[in-house]
C-alpha atoms as a PDB file:
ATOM      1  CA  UNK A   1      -0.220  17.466  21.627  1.00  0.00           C
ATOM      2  CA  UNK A   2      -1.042  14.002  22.365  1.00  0.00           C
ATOM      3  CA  UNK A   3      -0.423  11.508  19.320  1.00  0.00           C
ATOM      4  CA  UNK A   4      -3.707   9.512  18.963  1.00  0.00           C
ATOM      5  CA  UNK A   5      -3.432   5.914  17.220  1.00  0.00           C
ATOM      6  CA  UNK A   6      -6.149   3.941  14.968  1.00  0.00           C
ATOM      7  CA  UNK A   7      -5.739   0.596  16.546  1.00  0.00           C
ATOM      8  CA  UNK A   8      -7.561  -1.688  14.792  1.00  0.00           C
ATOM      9  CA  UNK A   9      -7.950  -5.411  15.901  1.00  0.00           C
ATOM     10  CA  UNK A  10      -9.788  -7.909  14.590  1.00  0.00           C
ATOM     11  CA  UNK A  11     -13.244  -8.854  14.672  1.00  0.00           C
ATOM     12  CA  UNK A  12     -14.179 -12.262  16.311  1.00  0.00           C
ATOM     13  CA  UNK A  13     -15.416 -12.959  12.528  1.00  0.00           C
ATOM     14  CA  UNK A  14     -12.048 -12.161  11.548  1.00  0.00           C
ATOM     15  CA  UNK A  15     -10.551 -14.093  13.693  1.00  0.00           C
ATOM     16  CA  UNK A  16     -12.224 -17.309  13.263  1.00  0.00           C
ATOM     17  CA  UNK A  17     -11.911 -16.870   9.476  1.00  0.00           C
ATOM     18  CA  UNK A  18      -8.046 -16.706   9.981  1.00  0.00           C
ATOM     19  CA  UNK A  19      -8.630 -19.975  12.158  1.00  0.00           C
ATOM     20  CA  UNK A  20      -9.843 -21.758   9.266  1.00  0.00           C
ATOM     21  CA  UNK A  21      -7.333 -20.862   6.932  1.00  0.00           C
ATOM     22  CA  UNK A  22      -4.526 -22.507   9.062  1.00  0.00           C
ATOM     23  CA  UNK A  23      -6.796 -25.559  10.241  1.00  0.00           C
ATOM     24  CA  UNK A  24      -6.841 -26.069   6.251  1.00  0.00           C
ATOM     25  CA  UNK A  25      -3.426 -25.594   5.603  1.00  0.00           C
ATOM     26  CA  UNK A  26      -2.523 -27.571   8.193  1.00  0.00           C
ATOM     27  CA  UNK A  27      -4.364 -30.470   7.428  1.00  0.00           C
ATOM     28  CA  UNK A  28      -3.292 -30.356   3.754  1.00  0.00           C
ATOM     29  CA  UNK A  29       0.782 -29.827   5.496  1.00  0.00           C
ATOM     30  CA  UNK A  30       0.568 -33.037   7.544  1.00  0.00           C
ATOM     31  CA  UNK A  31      -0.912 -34.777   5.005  1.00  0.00           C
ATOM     32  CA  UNK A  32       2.337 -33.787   2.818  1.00  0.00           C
ATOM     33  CA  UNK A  33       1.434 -30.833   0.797  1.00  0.00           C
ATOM     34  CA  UNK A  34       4.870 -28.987   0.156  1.00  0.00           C
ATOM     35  CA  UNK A  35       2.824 -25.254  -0.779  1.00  0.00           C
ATOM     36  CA  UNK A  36       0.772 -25.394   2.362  1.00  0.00           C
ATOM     37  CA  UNK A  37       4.092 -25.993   4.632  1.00  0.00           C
ATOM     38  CA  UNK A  38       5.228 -23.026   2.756  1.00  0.00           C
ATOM     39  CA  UNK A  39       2.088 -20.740   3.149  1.00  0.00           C
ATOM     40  CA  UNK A  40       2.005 -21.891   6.999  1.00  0.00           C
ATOM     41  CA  UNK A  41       5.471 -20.448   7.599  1.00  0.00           C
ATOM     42  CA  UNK A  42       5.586 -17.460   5.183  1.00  0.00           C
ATOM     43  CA  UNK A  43       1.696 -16.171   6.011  1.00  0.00           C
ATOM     44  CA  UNK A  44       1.762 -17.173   9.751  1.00  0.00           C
ATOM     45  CA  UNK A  45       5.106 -18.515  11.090  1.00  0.00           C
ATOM     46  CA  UNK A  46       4.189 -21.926  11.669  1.00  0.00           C
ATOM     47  CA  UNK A  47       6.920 -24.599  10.761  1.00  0.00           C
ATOM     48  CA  UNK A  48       5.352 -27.826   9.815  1.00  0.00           C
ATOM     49  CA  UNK A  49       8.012 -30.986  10.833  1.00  0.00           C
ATOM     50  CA  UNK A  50       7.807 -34.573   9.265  1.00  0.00           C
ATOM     51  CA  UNK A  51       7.744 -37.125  11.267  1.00  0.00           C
ATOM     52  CA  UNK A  52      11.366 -38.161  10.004  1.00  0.00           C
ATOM     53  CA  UNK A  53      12.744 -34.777  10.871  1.00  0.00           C
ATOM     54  CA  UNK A  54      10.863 -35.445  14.559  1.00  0.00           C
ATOM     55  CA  UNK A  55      12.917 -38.511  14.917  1.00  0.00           C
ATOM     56  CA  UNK A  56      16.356 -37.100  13.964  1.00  0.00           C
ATOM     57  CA  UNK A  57      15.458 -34.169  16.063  1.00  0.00           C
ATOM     58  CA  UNK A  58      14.870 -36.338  19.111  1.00  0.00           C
ATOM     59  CA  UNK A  59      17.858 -38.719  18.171  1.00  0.00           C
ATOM     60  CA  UNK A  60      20.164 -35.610  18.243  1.00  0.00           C
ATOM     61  CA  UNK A  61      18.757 -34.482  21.548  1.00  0.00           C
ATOM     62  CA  UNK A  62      19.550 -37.657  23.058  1.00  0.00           C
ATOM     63  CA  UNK A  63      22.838 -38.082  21.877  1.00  0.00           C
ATOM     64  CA  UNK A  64      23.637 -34.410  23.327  1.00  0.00           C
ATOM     65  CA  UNK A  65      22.383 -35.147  26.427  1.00  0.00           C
ATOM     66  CA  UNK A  66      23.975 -38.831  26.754  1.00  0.00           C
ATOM     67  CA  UNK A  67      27.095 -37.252  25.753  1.00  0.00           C
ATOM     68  CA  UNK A  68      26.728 -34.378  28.192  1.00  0.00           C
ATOM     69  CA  UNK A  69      26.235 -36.708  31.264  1.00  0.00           C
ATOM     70  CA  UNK A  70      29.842 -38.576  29.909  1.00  0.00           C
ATOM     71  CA  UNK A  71      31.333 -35.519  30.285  1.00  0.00           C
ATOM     72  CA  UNK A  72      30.410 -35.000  33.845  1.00  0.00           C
ATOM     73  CA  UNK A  73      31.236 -38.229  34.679  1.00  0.00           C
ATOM     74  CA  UNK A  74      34.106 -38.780  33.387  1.00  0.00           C
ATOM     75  CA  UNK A  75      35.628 -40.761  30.321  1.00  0.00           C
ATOM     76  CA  UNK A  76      34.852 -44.467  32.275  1.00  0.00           C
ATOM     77  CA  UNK A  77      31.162 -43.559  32.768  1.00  0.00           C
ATOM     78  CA  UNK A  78      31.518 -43.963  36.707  1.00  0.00           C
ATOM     79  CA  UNK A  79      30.254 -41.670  39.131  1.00  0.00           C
ATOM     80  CA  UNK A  80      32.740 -41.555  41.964  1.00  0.00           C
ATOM     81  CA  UNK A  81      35.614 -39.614  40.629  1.00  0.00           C
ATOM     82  CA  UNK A  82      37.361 -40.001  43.971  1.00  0.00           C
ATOM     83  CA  UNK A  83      40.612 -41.827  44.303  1.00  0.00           C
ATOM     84  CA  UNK A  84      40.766 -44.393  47.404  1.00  0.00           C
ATOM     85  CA  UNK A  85      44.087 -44.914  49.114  1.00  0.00           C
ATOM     86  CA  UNK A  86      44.358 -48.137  51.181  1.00  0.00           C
END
């Protein structure tokens, strides 16, 4: 017995219709519209970020990675971790 499934995808109609619906919601999301940035993540998984959170985002980031390099370098900040004997 093979186990047959009823795969059914959408239409192209469908599709574009879907389309629509988040081109809406996004517009409405960016413009600042707390319900659409809720419909955009609960209906389709799309997180909508303000351009404040974008900022802090990419100000975190930076810090990581500035603090990162530190680490490899050492606690001066120089490169050459070598130690010269004359």
């Amino acid at each position: 017995m093979s186990a047959t499934t009823n795969l059914e995808f959408p239409t192209k109609q469908e599709l574009t219709a879907r389309r629509h619906k988040i081109d809406i919601l996004l517009k409405k999301a960016v413009k600042g519209n707390l319900k659409a940035k809720e419909k955009l993540l609960d209906e389709y998984g799309i997180k909508v970020y303000s351009s404040s959170e974008v900022e802090e985002y990419k100000k975190s980031k930076l810090d990581r990675r500035i603090r990162k390099l530190s680490l490899r370098r050492g606690n001066n900040g120089s490169r050459n971790q070598t130690v010269r004997n004359k």
